[in-house]
C-alpha atoms as a PDB file:
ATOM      1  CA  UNK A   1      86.089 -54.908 117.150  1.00  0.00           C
ATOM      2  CA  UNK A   2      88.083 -57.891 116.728  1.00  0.00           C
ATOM      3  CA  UNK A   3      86.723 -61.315 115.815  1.00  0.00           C
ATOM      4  CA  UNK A   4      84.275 -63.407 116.968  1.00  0.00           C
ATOM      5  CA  UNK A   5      84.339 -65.585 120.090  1.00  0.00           C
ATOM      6  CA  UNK A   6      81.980 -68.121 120.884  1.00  0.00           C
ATOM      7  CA  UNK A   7      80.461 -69.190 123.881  1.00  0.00           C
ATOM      8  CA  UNK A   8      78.792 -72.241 123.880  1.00  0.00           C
ATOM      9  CA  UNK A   9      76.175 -71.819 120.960  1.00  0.00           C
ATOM     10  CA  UNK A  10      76.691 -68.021 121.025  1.00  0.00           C
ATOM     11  CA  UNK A  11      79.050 -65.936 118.982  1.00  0.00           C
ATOM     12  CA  UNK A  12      80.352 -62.313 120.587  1.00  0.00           C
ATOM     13  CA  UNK A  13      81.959 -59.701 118.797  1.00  0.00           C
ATOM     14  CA  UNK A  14      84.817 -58.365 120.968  1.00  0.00           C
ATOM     15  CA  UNK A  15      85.456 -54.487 121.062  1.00  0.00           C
ATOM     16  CA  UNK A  16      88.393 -52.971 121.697  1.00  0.00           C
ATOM     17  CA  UNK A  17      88.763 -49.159 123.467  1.00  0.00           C
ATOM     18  CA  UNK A  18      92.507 -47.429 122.766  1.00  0.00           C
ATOM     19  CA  UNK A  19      93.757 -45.807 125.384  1.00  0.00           C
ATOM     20  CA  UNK A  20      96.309 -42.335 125.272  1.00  0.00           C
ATOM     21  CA  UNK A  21      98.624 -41.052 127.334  1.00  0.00           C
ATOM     22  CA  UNK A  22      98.020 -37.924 125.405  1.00  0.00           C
ATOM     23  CA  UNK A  23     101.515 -35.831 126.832  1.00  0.00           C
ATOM     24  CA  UNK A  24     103.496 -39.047 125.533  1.00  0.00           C
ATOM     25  CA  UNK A  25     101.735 -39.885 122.999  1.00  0.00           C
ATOM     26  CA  UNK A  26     102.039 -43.903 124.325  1.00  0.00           C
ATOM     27  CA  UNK A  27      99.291 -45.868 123.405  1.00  0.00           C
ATOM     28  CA  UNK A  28      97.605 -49.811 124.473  1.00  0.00           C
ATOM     29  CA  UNK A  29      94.752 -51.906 123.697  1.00  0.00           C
ATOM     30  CA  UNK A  30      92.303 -53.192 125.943  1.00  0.00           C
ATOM     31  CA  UNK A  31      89.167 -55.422 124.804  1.00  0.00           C
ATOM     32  CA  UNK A  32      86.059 -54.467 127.246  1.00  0.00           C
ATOM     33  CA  UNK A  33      84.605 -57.574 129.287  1.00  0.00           C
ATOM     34  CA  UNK A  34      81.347 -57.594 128.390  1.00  0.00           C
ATOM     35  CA  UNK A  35      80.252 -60.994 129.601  1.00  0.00           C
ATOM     36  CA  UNK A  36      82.027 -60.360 132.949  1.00  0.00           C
ATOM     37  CA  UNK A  37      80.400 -56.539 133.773  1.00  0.00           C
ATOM     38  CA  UNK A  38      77.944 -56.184 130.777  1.00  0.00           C
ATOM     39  CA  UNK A  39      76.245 -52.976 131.953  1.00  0.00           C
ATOM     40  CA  UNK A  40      79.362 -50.983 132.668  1.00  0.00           C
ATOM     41  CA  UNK A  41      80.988 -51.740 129.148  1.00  0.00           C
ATOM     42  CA  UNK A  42      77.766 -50.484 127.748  1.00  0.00           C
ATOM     43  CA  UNK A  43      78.296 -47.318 129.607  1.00  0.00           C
ATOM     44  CA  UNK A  44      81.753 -47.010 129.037  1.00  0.00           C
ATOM     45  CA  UNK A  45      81.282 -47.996 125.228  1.00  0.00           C
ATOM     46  CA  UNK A  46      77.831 -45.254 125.382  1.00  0.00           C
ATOM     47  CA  UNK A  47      80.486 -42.439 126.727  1.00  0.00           C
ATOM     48  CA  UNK A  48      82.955 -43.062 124.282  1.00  0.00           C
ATOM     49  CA  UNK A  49      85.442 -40.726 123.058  1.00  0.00           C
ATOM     50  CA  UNK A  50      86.360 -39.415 126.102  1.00  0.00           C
ATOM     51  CA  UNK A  51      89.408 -37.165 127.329  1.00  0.00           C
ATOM     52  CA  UNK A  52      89.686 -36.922 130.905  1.00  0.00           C
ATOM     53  CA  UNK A  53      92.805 -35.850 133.433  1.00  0.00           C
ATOM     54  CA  UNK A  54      94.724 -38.660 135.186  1.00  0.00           C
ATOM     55  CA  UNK A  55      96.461 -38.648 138.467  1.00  0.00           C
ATOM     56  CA  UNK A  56      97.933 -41.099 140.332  1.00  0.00           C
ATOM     57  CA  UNK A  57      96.434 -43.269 142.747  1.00  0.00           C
ATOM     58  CA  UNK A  58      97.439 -42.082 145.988  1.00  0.00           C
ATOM     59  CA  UNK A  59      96.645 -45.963 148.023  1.00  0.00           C
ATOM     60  CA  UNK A  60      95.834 -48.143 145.073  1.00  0.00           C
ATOM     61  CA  UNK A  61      99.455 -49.017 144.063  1.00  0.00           C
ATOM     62  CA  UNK A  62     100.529 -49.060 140.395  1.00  0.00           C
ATOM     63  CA  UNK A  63      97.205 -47.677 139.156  1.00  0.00           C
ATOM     64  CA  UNK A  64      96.306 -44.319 137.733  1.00  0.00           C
ATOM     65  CA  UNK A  65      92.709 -42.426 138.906  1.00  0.00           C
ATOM     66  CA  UNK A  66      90.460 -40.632 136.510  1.00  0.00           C
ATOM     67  CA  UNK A  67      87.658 -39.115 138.107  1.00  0.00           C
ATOM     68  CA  UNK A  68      84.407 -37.925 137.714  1.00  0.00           C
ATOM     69  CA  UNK A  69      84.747 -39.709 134.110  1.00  0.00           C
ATOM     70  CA  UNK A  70      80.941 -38.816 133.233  1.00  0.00           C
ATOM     71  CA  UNK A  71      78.755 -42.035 133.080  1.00  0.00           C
ATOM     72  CA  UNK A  72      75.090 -41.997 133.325  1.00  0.00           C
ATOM     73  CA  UNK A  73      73.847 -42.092 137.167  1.00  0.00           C
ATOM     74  CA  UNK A  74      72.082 -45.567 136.101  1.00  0.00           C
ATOM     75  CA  UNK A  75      75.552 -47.052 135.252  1.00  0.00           C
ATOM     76  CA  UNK A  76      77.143 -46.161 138.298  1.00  0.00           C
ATOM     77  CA  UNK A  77      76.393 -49.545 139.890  1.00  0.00           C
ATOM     78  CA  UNK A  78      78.282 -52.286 141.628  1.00  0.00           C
ATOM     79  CA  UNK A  79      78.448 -55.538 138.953  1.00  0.00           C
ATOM     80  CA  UNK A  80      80.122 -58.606 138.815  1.00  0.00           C
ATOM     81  CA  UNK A  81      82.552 -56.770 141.926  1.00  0.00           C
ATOM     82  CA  UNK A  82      85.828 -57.090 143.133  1.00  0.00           C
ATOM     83  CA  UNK A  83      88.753 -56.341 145.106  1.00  0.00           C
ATOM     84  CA  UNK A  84      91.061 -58.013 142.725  1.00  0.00           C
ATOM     85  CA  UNK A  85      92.587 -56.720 140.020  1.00  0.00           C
ATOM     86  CA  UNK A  86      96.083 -57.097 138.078  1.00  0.00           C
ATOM     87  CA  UNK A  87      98.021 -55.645 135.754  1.00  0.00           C
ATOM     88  CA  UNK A  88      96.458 -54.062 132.219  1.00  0.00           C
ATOM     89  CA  UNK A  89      93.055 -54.427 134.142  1.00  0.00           C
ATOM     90  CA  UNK A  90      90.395 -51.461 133.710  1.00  0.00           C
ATOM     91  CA  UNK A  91      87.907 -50.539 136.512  1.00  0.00           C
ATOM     92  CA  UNK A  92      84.786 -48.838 137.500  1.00  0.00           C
ATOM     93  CA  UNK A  93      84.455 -47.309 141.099  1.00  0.00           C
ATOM     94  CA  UNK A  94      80.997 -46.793 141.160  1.00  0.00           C
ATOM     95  CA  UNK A  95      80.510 -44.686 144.070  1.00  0.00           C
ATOM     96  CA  UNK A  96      82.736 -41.943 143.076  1.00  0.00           C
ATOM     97  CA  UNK A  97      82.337 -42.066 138.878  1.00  0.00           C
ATOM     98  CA  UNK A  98      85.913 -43.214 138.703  1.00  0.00           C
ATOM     99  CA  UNK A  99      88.072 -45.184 136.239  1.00  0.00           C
ATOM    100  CA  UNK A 100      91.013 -47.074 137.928  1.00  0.00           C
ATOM    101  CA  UNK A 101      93.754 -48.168 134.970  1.00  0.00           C
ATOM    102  CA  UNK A 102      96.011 -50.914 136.856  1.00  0.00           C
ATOM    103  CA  UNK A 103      99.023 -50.676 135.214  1.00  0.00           C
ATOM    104  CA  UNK A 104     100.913 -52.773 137.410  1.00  0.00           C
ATOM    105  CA  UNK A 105     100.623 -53.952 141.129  1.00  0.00           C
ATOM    106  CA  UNK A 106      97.813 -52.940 143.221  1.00  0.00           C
ATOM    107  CA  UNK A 107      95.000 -53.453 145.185  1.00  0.00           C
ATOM    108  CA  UNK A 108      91.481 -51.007 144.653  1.00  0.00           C
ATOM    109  CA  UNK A 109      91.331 -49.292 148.273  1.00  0.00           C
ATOM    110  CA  UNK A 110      91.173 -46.057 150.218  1.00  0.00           C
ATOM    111  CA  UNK A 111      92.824 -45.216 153.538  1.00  0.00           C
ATOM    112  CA  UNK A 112      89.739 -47.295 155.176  1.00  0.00           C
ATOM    113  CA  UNK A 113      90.708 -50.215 153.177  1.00  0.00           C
ATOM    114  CA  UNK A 114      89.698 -52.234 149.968  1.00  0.00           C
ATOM    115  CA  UNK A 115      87.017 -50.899 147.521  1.00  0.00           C
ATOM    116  CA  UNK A 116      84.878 -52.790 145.650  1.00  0.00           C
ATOM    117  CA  UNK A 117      85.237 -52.030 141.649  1.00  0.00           C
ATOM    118  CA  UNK A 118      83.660 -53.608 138.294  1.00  0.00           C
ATOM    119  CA  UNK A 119      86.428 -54.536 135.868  1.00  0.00           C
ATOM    120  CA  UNK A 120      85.119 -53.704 132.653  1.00  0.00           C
ATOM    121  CA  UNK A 121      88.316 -53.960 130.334  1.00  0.00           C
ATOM    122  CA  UNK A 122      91.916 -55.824 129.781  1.00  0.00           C
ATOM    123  CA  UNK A 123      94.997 -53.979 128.106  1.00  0.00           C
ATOM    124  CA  UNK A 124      96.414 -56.722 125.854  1.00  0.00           C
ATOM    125  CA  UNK A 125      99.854 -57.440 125.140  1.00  0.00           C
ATOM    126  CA  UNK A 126     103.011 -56.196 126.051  1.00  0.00           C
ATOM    127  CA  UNK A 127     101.902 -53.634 129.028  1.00  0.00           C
ATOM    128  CA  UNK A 128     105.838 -52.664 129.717  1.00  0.00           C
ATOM    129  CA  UNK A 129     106.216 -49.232 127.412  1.00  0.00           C
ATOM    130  CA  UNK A 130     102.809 -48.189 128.539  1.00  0.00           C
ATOM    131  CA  UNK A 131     103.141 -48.549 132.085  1.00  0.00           C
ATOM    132  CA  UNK A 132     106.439 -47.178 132.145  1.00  0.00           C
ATOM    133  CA  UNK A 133     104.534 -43.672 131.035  1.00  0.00           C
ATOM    134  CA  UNK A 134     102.214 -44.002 133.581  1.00  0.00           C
ATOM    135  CA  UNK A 135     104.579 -44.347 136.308  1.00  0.00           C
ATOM    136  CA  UNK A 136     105.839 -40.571 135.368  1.00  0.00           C
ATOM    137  CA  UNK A 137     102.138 -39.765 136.354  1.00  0.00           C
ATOM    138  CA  UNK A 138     103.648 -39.830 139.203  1.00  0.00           C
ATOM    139  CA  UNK A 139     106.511 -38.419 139.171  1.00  0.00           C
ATOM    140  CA  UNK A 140     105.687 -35.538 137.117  1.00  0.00           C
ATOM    141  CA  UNK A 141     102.305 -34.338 137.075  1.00  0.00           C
ATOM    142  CA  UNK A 142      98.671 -35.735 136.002  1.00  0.00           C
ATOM    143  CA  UNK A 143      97.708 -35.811 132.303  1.00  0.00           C
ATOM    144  CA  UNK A 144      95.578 -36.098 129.904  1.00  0.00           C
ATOM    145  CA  UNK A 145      94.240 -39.648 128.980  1.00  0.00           C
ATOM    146  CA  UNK A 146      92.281 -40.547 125.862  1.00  0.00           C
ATOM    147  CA  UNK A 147      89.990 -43.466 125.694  1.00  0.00           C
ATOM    148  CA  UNK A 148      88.097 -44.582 122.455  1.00  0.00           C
ATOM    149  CA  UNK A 149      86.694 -47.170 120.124  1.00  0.00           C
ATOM    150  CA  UNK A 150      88.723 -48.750 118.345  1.00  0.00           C
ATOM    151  CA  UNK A 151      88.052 -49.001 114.479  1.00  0.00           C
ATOM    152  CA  UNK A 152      87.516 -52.188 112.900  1.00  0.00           C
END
């Protein structure tokens, strides 16, 4: 968790998941977006550690797939959704228990067009090193990815 932030009279603890490209060993930040999608950072958070293959997205652009990541059937609900995304952003596809990690350009979307995702998380800082590894997802072959709390 990182410090507070306050909004309005409110003060929020923000926590932070690390994410691995396990066969690299390259590693980034993200702080979950729990005022924006509430609900699916408390299932994401609730799931925590988890290691899970990652493939490439085959029509979402720069954005690797992990599916069938293993949240609770109650989580796996639209909130807060969109079709917009950018770079370092973290999504839920609810309909198919499916993490999308937008590591560059892309739009969420299957061949019958855009999908509608929760964003639950935001890879801070330089995202350069880290999406140069994903892009030899795929080139290569899918890997292993690690998400997990960050300690304090």
């Amino acid at each position: 968790m990182r410090f507070p932030r306050q909004f309005g009279w409110r003060l929020e603890m923000i926590r932070e998941i690390e994410i691995v490209l396990m066969k690299t060993n390259v590693k980034a930040t993200a702080i979950m977006l729990d005022r924006e999608t509430p609900k699916t950072c408390e299932a994401v958070w609730n799931t925590l550690p988890a290691e899970r293959n990652a493939g490439h997205a085959s029509w979402s652009g720069e954005c690797l797939t992990i599916s069938k990541f293993g949240f609770p059937s109650d989580a796996l609900k639209l909130e807060n959704e969109t079709i917009y995304v950018g770079p370092g952003e973290i999504a839920l596809y609810p309909q198919n228990d499916e993490v999308l990690l937008f590591y560059g350009r892309g739009e969420p979307r299957f061949r019958a067009g855009p999908l509608r995702v929760n964003v639950f998380a935001r890879i801070l800082g330089d995202l350069e090193q880290f999406a140069e590894a994903c892009r030899k997802v795929k080139t290569e072959a899918p890997q292993k990815i690690r998400f997990e709390k960050k300690p304090v």
